[in-house]
C-alpha atoms as a PDB file:
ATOM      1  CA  UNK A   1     -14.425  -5.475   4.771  1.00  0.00           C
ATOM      2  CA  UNK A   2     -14.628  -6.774   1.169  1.00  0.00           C
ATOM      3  CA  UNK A   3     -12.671  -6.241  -1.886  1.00  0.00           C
ATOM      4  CA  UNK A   4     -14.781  -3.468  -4.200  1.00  0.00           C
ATOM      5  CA  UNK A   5     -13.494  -4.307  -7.615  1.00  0.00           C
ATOM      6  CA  UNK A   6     -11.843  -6.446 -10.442  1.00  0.00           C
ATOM      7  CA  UNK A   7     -11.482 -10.614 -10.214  1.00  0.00           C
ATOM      8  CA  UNK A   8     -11.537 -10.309  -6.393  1.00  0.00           C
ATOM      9  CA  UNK A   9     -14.555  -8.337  -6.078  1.00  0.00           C
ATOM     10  CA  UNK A  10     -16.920  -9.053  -3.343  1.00  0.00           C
ATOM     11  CA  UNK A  11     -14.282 -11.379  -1.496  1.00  0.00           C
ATOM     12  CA  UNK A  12     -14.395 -11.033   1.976  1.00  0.00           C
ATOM     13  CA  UNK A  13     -11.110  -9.758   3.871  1.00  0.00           C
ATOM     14  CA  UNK A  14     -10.117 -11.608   7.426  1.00  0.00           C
ATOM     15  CA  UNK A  15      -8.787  -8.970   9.894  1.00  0.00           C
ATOM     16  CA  UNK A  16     -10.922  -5.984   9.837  1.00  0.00           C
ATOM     17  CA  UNK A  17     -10.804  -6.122  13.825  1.00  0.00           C
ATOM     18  CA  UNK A  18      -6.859  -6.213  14.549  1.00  0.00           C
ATOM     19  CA  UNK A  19      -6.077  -3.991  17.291  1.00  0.00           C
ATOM     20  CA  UNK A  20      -4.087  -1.200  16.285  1.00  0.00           C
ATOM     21  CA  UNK A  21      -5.251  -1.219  12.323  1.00  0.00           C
ATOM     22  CA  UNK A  22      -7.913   0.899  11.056  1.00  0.00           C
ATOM     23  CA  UNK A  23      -8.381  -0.635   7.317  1.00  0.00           C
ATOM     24  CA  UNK A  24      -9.221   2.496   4.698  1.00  0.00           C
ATOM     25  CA  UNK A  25     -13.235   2.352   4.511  1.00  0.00           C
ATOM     26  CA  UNK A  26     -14.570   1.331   1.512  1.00  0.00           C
ATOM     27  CA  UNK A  27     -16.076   4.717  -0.142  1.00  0.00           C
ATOM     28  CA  UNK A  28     -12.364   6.027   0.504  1.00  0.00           C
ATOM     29  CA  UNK A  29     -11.405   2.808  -0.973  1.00  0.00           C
ATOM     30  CA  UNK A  30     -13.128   3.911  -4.557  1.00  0.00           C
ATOM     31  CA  UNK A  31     -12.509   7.098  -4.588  1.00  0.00           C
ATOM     32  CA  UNK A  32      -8.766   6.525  -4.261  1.00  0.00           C
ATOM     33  CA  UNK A  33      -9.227   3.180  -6.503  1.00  0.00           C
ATOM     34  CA  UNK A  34     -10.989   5.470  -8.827  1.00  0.00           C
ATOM     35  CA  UNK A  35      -7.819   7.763  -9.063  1.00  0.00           C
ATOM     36  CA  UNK A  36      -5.025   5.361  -9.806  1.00  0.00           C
ATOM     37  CA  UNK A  37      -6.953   2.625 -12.404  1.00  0.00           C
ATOM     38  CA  UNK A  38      -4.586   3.278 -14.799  1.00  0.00           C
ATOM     39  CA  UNK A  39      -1.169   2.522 -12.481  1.00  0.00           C
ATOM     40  CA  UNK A  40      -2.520  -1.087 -11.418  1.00  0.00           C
ATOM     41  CA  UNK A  41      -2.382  -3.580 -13.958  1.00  0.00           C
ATOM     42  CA  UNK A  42       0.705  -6.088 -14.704  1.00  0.00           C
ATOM     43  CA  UNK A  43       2.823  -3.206 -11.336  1.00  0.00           C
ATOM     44  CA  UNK A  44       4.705  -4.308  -8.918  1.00  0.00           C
ATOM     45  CA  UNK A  45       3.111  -2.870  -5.884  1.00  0.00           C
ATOM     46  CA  UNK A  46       4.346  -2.261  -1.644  1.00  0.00           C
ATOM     47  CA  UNK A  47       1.661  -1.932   0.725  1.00  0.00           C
ATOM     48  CA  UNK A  48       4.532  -0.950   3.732  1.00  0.00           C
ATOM     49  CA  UNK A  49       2.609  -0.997   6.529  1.00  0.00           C
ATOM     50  CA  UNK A  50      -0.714  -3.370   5.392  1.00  0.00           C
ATOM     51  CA  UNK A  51      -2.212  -3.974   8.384  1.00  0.00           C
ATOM     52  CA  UNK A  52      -4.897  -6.198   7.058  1.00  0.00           C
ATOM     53  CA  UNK A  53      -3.703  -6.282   3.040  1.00  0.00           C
ATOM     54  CA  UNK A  54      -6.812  -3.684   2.138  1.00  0.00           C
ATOM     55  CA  UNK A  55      -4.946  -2.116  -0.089  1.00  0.00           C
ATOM     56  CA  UNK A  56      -3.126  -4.429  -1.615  1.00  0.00           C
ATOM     57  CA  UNK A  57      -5.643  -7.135  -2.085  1.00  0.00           C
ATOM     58  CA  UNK A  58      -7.815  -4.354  -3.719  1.00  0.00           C
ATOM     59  CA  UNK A  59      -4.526  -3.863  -6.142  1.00  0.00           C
ATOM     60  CA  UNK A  60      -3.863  -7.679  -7.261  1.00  0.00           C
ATOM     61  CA  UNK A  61      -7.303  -7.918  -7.922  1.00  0.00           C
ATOM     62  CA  UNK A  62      -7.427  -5.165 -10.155  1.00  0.00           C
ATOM     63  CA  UNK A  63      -4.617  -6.417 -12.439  1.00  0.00           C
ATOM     64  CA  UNK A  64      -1.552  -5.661 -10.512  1.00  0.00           C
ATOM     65  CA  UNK A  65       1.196  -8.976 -11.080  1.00  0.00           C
ATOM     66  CA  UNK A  66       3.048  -8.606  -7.890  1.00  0.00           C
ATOM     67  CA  UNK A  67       1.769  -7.088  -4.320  1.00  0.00           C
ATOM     68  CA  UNK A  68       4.642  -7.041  -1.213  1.00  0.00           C
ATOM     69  CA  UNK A  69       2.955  -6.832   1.578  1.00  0.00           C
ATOM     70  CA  UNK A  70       4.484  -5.882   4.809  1.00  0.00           C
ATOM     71  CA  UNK A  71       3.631  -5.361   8.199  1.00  0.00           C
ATOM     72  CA  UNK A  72       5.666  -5.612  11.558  1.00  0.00           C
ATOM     73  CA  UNK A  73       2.709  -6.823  13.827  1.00  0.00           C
ATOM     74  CA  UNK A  74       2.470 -10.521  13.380  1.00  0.00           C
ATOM     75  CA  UNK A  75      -0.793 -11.024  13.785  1.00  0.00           C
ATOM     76  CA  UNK A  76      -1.291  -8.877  10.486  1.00  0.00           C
ATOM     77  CA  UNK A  77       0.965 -10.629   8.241  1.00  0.00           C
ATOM     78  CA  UNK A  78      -0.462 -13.942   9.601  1.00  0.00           C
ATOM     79  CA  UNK A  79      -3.838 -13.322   8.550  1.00  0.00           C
ATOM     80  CA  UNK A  80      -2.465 -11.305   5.088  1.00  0.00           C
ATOM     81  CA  UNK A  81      -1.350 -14.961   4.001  1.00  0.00           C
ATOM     82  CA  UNK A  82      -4.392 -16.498   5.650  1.00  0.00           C
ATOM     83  CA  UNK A  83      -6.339 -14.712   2.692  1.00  0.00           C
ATOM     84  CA  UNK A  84      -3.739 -14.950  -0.014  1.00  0.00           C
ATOM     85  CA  UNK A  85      -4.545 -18.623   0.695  1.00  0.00           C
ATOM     86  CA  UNK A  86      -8.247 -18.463   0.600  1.00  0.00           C
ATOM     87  CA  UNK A  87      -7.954 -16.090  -2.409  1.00  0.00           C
ATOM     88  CA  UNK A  88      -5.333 -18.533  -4.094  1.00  0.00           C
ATOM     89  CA  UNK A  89      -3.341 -15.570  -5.080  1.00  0.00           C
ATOM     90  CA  UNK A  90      -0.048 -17.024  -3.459  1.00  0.00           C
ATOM     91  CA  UNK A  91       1.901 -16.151  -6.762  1.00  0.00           C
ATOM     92  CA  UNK A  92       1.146 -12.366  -6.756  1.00  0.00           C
ATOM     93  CA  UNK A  93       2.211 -12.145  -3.356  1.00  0.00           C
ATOM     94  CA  UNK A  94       4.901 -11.910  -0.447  1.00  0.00           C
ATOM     95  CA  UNK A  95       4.653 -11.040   2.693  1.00  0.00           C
ATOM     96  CA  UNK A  96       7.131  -9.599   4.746  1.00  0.00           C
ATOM     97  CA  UNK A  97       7.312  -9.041   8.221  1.00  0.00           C
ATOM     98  CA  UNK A  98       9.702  -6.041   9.156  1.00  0.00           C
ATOM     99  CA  UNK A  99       9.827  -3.139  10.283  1.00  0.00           C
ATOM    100  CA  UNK A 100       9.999   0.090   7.279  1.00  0.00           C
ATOM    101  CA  UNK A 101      12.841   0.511   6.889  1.00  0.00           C
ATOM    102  CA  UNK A 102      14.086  -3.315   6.683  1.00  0.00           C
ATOM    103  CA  UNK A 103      11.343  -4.178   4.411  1.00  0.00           C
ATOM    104  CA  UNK A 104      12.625  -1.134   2.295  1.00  0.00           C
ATOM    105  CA  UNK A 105      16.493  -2.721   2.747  1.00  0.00           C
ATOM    106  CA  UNK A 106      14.666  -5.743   1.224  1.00  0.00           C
ATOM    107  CA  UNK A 107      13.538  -4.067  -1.381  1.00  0.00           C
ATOM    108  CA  UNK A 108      16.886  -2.936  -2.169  1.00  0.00           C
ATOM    109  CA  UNK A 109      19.065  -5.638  -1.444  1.00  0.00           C
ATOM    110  CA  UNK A 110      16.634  -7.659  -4.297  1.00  0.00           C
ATOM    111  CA  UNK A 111      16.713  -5.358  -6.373  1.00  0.00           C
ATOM    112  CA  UNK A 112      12.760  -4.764  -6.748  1.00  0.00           C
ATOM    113  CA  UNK A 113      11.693  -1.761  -9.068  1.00  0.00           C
ATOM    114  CA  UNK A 114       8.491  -0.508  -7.642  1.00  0.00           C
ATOM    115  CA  UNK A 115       5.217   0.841  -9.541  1.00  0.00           C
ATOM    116  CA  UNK A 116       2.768   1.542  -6.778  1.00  0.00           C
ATOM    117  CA  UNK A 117       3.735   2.660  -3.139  1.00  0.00           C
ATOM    118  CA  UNK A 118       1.219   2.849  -0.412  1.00  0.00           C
ATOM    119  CA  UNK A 119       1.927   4.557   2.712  1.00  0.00           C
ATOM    120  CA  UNK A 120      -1.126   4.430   5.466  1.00  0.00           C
ATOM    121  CA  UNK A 121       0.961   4.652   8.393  1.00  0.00           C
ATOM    122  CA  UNK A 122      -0.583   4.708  12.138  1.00  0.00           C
ATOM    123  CA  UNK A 123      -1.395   8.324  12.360  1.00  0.00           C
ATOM    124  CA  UNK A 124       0.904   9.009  15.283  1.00  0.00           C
ATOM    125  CA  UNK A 125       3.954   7.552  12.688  1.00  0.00           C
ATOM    126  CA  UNK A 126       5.583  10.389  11.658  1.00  0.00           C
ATOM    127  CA  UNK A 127       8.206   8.297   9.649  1.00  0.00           C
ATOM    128  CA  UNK A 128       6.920   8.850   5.877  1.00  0.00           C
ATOM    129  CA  UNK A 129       9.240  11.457   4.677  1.00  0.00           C
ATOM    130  CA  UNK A 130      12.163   9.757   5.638  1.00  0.00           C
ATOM    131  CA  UNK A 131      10.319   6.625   3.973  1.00  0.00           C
ATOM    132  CA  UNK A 132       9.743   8.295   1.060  1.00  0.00           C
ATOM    133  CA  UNK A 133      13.421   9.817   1.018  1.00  0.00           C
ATOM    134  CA  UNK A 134      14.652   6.331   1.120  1.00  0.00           C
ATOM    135  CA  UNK A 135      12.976   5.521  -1.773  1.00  0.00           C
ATOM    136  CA  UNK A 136      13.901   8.169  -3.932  1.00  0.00           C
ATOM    137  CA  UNK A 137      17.537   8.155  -2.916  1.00  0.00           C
ATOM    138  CA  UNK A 138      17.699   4.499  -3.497  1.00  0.00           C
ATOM    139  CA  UNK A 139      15.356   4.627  -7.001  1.00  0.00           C
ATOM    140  CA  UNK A 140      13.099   2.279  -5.249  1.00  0.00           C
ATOM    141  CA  UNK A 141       9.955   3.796  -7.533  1.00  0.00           C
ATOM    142  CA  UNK A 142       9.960   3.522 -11.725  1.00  0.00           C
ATOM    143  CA  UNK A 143       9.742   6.195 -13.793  1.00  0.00           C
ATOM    144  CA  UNK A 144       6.404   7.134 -13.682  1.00  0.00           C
ATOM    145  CA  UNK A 145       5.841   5.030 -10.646  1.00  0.00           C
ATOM    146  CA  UNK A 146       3.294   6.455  -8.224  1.00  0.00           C
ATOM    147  CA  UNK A 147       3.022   6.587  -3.809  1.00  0.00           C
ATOM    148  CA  UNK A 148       0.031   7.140  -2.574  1.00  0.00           C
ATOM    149  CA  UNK A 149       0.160   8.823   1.121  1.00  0.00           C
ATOM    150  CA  UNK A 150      -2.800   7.961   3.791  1.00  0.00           C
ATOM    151  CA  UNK A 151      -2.407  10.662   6.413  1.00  0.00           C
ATOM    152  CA  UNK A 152      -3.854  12.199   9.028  1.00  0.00           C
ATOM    153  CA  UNK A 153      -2.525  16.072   8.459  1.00  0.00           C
ATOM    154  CA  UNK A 154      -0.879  17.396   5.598  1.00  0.00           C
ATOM    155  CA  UNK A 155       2.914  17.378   7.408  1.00  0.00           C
ATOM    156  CA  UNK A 156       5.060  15.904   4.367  1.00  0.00           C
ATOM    157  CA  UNK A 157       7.433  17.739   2.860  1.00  0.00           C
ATOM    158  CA  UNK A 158       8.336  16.174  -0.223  1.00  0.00           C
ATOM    159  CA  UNK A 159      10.177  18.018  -3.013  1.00  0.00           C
ATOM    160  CA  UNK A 160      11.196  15.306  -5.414  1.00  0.00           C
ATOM    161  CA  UNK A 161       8.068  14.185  -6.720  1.00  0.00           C
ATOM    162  CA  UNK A 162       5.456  15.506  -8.280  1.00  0.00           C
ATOM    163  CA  UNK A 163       1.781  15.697  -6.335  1.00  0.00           C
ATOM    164  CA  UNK A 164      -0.595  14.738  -9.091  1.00  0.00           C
ATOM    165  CA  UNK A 165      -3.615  13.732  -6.933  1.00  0.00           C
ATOM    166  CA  UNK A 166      -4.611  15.268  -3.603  1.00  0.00           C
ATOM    167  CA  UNK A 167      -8.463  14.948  -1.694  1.00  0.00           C
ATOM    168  CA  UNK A 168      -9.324  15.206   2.258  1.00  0.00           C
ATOM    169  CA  UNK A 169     -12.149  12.354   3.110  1.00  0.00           C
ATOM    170  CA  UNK A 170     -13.626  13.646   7.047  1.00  0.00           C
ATOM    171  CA  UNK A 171      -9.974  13.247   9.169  1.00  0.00           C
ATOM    172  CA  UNK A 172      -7.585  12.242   6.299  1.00  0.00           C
ATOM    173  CA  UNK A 173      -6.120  13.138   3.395  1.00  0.00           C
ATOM    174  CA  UNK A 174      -4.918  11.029   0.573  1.00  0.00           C
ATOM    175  CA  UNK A 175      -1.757  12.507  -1.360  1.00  0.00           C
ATOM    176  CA  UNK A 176      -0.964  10.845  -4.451  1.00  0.00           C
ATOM    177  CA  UNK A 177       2.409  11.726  -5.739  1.00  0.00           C
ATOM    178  CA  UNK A 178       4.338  10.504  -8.961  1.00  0.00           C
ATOM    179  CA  UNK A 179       8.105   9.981  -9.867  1.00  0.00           C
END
C-alpha cells in the first residue's frame, strides 16, 4: 500500500495486513482523492476509525496541517505512529486510541474544529449516523467542512448536510457530504 500523491507520494505504508482492516485500494483511493483536492490543504482532518492511517497519510501529504488519527485496535495505532515516524510527519499528527465516540468526546472536550471527516467503518458497524449526529449536534465540522462516508450499503440517513459527492466502486459506496 503506498501513498498516491503530493510530498508523500510513493511512500510505502506499514500495516496493509492487520487483521480486521481492509485499507481503501488505491484506484478508490484517486478517485475519492480526485473529488476532495480542494478541502485538503492547511484542514484539520479525523480519520475515526484509521485502521492503517490510508487515508489520512494520503491527506497530510497532500497539504492538510493537522491529521487525528484514531483507531481502537492497538495494533493499528501502533503501527500509524510507526510511519508518522518513518515519514517524520510527527507534527501533523496525533494518534488516538479510543473507541468513536471517546475520540469524538476528545474532540470536543479540546475544542478541535474539524475540516475533513472520514468515516470507513468495518462494514458490519452500523454506528455512523449516530457518529455523524454527534458531530453536527456538537459543531464538530466547519462551515463548509466536508465527511466523507466509506460504506458498504447506502443505510445513512442524514438530513443535516448536504450530499455533494456520491459514486459506488464494485461493493462500496463513497458518500461525500458537506456542512
Amino acid at each position: 500500500m503506498k501513498i498516491i500523491s503530493g510530498s508523500l507520494k510513493g511512500r510505502i505504508i506499514k500495516g496493509y495486513d492487520i487483521e480486521g482492516t481492509r485499507p481503501t485500494m488505491d484506484r478508490v483511493k484517486e478517485s475519492l482523492f480526485g473529488m476532495i483536492q480542494t478541502y485538503i490543504s492547511d484542514k484539520v482532518v479525523l480519520d475515526l476509525f484509521a485502521g492503517t492511517g490510508n487515508l489520512g497519510f494520503e491527506a497530510i501529504s497532500n497539504g492538510a496541517k493537522l491529521c487525528i488519527f484514531n483507531d481502537k485496535n492497538k495494533k493499528c495505532t501502533s503501527l500509524i505512529k510507526e510511519n508518522i515516524n518513518i515519514f517524520n510527519i510527527e507534527s501533523k499528527a496525533v494518534v488516538l486510541n479510543l473507541d468513536c465516540k471517546k475520540a469524538l468526546e476528545y474532540i470536543k472536550e479540546n475544542n478541535i474544529k474539524l475540516d475533513l471527516v472520514f468515516l470507513d467503518p468495518p462494514y458490519k458497524d452500523r454506528s455512523l449516523n449516530d457518529v455523524i449526529t454527534y458531530i453536527h449536534d456538537n459543531s464538530l465540522l466547519n462551515k463548509n467542512g466536508i465527511i466523507v462516508c466509506e460504506i458498504d450499503n447506502l443505510y445513512l440517513n442524514i438530513s443535516y448536510y448536504e450530499v455533494i459527492k456520491e459514486r459506488k466502486y464494485n461493493d462500496k459506496y463513497i458518500i461525500i457530504y458537506r456542512n
